[in-house]
N, C-alpha and C. Protein backbone atom coordinates (compact mmCIF):
# COMPACT_ATOMS: atom_id res chain seq x y z
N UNK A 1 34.78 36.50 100.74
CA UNK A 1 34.21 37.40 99.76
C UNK A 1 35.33 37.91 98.85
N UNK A 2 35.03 37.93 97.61
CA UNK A 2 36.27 38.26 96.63
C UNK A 2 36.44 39.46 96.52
N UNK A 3 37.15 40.03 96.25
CA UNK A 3 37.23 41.84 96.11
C UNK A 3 36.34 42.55 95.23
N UNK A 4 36.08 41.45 93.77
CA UNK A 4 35.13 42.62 92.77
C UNK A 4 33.95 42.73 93.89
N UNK A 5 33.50 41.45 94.53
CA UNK A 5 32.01 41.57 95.44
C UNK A 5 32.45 42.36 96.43
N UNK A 6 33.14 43.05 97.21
CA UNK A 6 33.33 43.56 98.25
C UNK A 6 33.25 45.07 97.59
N UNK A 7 33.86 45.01 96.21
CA UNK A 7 33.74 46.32 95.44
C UNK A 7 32.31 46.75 95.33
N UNK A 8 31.40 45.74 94.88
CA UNK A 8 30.31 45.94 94.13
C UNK A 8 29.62 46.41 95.66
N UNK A 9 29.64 45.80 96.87
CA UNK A 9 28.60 46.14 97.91
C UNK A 9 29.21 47.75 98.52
N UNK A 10 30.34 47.49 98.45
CA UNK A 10 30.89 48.98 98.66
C UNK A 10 30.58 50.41 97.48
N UNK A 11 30.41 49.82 96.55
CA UNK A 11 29.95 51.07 95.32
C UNK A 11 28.30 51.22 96.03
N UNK A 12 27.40 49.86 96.06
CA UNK A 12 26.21 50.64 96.43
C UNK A 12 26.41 51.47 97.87
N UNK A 13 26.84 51.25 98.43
CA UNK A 13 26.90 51.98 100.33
C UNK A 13 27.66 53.07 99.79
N UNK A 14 28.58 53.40 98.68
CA UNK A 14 28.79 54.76 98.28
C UNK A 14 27.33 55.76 97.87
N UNK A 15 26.81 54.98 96.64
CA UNK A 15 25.83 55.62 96.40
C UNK A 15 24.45 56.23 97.31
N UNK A 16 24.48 55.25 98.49
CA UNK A 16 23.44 55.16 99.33
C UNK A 16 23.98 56.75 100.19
N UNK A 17 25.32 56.52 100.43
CA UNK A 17 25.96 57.26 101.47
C UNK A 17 26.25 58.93 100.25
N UNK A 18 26.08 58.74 98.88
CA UNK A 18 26.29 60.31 98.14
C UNK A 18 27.72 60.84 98.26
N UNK A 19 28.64 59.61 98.38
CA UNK A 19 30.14 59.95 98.75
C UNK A 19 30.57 59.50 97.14
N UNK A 20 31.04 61.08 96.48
CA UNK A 20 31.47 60.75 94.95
C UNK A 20 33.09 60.58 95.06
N UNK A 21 33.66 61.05 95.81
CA UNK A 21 34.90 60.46 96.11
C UNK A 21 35.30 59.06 96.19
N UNK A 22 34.40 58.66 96.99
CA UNK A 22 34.95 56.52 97.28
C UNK A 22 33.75 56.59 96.31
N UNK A 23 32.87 56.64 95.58
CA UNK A 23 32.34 56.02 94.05
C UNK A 23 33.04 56.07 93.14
N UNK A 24 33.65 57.33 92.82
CA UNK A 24 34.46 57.24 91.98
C UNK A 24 35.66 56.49 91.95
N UNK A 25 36.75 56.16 93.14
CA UNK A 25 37.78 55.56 93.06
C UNK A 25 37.25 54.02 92.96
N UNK A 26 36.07 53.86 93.73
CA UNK A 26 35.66 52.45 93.45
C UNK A 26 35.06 51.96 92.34
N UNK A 27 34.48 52.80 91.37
CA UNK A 27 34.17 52.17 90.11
C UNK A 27 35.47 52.53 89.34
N UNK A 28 36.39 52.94 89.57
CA UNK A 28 37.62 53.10 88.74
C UNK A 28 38.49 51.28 88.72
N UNK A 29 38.19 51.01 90.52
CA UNK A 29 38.68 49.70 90.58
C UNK A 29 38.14 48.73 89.50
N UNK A 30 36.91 48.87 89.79
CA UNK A 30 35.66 47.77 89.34
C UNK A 30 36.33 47.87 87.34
N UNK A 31 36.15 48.66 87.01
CA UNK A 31 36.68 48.73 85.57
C UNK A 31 37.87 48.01 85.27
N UNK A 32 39.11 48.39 86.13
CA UNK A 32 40.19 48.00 86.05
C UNK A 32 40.52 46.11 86.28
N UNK A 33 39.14 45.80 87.59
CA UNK A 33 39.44 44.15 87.51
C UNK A 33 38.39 43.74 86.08
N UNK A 34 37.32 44.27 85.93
CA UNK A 34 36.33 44.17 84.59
C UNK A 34 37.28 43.51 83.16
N UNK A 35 38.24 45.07 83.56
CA UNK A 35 39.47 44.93 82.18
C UNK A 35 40.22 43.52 81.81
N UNK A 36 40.82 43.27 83.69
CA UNK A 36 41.37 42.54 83.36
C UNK A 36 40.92 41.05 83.12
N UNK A 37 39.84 40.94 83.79
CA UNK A 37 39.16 39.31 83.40
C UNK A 37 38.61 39.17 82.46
N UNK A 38 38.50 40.23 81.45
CA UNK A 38 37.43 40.02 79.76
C UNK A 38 38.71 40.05 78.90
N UNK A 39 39.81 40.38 79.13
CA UNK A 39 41.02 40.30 78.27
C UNK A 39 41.54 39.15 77.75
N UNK A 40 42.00 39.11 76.65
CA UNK A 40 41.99 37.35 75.49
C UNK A 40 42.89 36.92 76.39
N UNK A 41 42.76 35.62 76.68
CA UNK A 41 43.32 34.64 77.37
C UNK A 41 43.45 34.94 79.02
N UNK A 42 42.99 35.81 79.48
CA UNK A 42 42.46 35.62 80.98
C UNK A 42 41.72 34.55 81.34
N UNK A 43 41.59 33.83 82.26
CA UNK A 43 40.72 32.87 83.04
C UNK A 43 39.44 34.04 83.24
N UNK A 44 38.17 33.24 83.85
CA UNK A 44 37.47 33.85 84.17
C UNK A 44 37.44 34.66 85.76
N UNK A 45 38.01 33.85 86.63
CA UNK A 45 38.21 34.76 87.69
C UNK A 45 39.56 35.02 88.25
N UNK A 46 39.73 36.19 88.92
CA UNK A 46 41.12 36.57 89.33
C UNK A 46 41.68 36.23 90.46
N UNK A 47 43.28 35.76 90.56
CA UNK A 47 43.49 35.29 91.72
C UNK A 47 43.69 36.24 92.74
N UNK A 48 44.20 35.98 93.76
CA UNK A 48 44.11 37.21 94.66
C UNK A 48 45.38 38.02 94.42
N UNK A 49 46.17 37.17 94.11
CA UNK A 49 47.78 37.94 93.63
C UNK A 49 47.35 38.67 92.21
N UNK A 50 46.45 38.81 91.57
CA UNK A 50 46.01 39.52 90.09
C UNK A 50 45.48 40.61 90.69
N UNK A 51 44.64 40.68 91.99
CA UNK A 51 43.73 41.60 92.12
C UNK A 51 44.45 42.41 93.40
N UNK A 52 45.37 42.39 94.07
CA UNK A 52 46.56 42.73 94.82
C UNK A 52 46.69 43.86 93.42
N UNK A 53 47.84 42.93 92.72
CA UNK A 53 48.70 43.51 91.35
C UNK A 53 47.47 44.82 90.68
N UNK A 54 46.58 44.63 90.71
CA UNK A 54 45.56 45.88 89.78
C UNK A 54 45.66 47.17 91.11
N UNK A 55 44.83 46.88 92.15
CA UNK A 55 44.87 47.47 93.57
C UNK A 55 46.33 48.42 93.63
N UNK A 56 47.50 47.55 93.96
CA UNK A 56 48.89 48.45 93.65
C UNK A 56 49.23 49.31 92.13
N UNK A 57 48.52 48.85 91.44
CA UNK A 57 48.95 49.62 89.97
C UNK A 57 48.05 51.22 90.15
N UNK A 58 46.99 51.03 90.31
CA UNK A 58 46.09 52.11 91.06
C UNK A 58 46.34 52.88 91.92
N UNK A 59 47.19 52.38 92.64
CA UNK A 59 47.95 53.42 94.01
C UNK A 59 48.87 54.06 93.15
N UNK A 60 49.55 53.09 92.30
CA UNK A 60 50.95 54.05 91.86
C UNK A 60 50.58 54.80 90.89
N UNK A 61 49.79 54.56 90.03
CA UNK A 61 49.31 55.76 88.96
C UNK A 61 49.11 56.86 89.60
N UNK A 62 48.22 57.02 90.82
CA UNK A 62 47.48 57.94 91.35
C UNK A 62 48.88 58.79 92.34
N UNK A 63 49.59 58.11 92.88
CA UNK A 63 50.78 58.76 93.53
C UNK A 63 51.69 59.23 92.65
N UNK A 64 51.95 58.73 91.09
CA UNK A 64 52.53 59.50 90.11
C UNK A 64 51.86 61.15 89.75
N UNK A 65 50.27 60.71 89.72
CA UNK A 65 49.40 62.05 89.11
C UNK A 65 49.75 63.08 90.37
N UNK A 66 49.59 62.46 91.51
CA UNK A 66 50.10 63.85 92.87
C UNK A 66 51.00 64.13 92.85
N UNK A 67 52.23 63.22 92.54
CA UNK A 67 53.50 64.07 92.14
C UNK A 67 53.01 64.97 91.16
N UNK A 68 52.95 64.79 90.17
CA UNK A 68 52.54 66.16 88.83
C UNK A 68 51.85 67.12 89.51
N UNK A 69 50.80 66.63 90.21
CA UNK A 69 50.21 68.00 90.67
C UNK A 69 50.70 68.84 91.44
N UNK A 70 51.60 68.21 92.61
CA UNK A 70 51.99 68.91 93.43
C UNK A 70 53.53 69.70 92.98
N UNK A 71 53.82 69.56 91.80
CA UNK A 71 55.27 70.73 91.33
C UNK A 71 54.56 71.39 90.65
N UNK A 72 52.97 71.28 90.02
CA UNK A 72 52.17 72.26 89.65
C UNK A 72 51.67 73.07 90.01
N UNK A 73 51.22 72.96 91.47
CA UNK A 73 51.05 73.69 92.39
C UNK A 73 49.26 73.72 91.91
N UNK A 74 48.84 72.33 91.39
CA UNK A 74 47.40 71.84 91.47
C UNK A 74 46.75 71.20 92.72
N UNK A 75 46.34 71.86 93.33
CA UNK A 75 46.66 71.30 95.34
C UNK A 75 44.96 70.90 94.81
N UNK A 76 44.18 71.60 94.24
CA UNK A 76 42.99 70.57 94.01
C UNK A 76 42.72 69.59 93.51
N UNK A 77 43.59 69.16 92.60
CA UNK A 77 43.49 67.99 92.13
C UNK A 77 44.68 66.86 92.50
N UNK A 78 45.76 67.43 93.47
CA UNK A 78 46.08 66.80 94.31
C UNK A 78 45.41 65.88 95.12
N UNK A 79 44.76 67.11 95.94
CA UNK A 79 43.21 66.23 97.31
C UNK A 79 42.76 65.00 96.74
N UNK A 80 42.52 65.40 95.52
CA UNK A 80 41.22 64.52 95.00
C UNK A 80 42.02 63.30 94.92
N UNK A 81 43.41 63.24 94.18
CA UNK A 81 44.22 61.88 93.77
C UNK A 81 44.79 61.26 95.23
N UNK A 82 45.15 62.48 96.04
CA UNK A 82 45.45 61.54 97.81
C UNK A 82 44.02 61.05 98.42
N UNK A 83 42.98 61.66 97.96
CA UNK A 83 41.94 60.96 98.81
C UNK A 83 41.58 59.65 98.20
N UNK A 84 41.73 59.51 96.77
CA UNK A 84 41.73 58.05 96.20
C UNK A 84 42.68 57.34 96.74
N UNK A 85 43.79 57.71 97.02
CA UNK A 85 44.79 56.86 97.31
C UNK A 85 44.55 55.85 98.55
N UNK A 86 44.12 56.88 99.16
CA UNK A 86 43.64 56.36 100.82
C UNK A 86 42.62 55.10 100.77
N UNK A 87 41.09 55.52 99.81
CA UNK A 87 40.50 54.76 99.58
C UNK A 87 40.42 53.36 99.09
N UNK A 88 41.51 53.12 97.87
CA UNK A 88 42.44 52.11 97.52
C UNK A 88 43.26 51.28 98.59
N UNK A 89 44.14 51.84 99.22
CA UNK A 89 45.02 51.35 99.88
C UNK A 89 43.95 50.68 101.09
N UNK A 90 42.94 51.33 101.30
CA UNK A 90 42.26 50.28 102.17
C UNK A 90 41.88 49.06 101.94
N UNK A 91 41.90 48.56 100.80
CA UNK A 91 41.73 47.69 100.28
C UNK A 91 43.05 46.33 100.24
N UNK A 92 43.95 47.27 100.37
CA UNK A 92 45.80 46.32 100.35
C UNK A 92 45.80 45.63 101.68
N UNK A 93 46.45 44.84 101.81
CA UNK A 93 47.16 44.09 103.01
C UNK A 93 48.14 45.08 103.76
N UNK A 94 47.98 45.45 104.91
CA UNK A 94 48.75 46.19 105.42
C UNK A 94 50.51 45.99 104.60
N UNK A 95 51.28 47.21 104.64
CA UNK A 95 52.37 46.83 104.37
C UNK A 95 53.60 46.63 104.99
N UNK A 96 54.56 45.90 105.01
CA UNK A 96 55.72 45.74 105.57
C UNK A 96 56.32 46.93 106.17
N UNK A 97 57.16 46.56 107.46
CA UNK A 97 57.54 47.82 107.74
C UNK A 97 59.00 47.63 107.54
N UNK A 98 59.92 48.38 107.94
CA UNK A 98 61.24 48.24 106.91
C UNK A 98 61.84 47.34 107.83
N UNK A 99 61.86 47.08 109.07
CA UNK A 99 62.19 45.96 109.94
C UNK A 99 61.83 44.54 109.38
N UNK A 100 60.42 44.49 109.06
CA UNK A 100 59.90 43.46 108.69
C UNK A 100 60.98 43.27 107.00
N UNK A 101 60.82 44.02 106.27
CA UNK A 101 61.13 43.57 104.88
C UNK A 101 62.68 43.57 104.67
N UNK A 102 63.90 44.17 105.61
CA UNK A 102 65.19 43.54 105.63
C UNK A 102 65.15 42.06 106.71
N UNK A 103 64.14 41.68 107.21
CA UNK A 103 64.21 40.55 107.43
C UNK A 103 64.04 39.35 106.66
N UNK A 104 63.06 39.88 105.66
CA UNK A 104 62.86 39.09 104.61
C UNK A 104 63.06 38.84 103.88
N UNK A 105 64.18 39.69 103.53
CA UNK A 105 65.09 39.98 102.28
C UNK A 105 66.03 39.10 102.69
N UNK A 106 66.93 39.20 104.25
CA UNK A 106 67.94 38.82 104.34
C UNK A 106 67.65 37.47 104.30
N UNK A 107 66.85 36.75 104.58
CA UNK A 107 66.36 35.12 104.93
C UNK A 107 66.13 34.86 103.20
N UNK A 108 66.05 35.37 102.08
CA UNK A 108 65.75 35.76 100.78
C UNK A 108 67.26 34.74 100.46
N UNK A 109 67.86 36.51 100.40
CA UNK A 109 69.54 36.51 100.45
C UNK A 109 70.06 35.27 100.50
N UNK A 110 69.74 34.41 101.73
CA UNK A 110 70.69 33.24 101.98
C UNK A 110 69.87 32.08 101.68
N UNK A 111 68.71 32.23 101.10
CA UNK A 111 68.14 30.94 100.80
C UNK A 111 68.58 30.64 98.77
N UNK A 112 68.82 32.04 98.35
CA UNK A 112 69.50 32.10 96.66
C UNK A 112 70.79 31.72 97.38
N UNK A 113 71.44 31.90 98.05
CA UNK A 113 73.22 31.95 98.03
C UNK A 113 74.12 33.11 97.27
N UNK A 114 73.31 33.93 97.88
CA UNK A 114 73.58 35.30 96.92
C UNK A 114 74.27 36.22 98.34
N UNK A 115 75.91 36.91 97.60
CA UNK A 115 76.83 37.60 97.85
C UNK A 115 77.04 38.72 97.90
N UNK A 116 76.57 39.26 96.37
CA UNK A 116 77.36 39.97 96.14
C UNK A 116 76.21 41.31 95.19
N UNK A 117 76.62 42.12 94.90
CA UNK A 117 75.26 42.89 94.05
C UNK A 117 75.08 42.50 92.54
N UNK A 118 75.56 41.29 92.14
CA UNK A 118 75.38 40.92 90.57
C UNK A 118 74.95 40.04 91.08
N UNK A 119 74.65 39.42 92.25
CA UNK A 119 73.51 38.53 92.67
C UNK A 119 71.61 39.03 92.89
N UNK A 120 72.05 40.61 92.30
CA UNK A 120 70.34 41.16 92.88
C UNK A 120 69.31 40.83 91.96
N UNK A 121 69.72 40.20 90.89
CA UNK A 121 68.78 39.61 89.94
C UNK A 121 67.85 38.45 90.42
N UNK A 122 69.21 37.48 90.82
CA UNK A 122 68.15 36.17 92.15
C UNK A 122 67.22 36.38 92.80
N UNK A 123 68.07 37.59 93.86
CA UNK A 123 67.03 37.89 95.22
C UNK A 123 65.61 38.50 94.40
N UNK A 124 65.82 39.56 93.24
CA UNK A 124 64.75 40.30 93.04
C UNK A 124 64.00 39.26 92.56
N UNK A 125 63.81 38.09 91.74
CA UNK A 125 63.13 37.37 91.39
C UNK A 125 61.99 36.86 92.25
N UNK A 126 63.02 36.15 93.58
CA UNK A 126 62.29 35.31 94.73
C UNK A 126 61.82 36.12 95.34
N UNK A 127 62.61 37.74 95.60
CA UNK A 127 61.58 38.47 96.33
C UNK A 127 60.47 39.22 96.01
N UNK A 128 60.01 39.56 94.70
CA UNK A 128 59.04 39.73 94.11
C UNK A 128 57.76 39.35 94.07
N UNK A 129 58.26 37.50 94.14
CA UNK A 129 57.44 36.76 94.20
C UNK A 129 56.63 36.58 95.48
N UNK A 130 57.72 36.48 96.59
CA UNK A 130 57.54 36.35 97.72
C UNK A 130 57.07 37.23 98.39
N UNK A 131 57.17 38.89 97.91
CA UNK A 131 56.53 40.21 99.21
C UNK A 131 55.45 40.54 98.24
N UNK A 132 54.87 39.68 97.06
CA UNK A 132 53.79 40.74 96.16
C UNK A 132 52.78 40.84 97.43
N UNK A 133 52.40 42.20 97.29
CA UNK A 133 51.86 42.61 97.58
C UNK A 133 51.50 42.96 99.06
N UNK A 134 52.74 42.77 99.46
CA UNK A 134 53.31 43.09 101.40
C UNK A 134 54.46 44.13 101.21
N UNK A 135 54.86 44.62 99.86
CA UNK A 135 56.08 45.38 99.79
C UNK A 135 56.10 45.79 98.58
N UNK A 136 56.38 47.22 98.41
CA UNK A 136 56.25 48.04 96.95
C UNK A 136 57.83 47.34 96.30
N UNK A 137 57.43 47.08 95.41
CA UNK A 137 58.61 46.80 94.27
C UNK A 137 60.10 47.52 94.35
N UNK A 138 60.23 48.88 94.52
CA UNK A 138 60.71 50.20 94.47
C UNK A 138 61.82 49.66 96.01
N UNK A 139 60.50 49.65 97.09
CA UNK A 139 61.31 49.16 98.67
C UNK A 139 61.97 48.31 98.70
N UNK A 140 61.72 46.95 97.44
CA UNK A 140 61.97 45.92 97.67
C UNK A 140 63.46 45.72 97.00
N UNK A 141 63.68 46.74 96.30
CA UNK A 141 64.65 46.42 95.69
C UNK A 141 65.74 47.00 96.11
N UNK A 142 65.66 48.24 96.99
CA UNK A 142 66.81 49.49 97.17
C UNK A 142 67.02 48.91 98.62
N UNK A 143 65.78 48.39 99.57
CA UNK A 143 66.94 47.19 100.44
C UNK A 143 67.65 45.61 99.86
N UNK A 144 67.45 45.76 98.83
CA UNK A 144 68.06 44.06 98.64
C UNK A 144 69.21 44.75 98.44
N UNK A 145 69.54 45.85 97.08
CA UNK A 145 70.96 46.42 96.62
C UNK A 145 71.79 46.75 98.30
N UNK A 146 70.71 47.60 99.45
CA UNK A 146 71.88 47.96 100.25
C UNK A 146 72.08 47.19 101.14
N UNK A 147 71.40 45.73 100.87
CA UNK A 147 72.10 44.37 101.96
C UNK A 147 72.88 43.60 101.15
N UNK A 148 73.21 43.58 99.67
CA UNK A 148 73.97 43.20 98.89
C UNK A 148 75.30 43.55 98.49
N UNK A 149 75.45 45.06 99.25
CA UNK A 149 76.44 46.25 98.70
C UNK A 149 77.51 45.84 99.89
């Protein structure tokens, strides 16, 4: 089952269930893959690495807006952006744990032939490619620099 359909049966069992919290974060999704498959030169359907990539862009917007709220001392509209978050992230592939992702980095590391930290351009390339969506971008990069350093 593809995610917009897993979206779409999950928006009605929101509505059925009167939960405006997971309706709302879930038709926020539904828009966001909508967006991206009607956009000039999109294919018609999304691969799973496209719909990963929308899923994580959604977490991080929403963990940017709780930062703001929370030096605002907006704790209600905090709730509301951590309870989306939650809802979203159920949707992700569990994520790497930091054991797991300096392992993967380091096997990364020696498959570029990379030394040194003007080598983190390589690793970040292959590892980008390689943890989408098993590892935030951010993680992925501040262990490559401190197995490179």
């Amino acid at each position: 089952m593809s995610l917009k359909a897993k979206i779409d049966a999950d928006i009605k069992a929101a509505m059925l269930a009167k939960d405006q919290a997971k309706l709302l974060a879930l038709r926020d999704i539904k828009k966001a893959i909508l967006l991206e498959e009607t956009k000039p030169g999109a294919s018609a359907a999304l691969s799973e690495g496209d719909e990963m990539r929308i899923l994580q862009k959604a977490v991080k917007q929403r963990k940017d807006s709780a930062e703001i709220y929370k030096t605002q001392n907006r704790s209600d509209l905090l709730e509301k952006e951590l309870a989306e978050i939650a809802i979203i992230e159920a949707y992700l592939p569990a994520a790497m744990s930091e054991e797991e992702l300096e392992t993967a980095i380091k096997s990364i590391i020696e498959k570029v032939g990379a030394a040194a930290p003007s080598d983190l351009g390589k690793v970040m390339g292959v590892a980008s490619k390689e943890l989408a969506g098993k590892a935030d971008g951010r993680a992925i990069s501040e262990m490559a620099k401190k197995l490179l350093a």
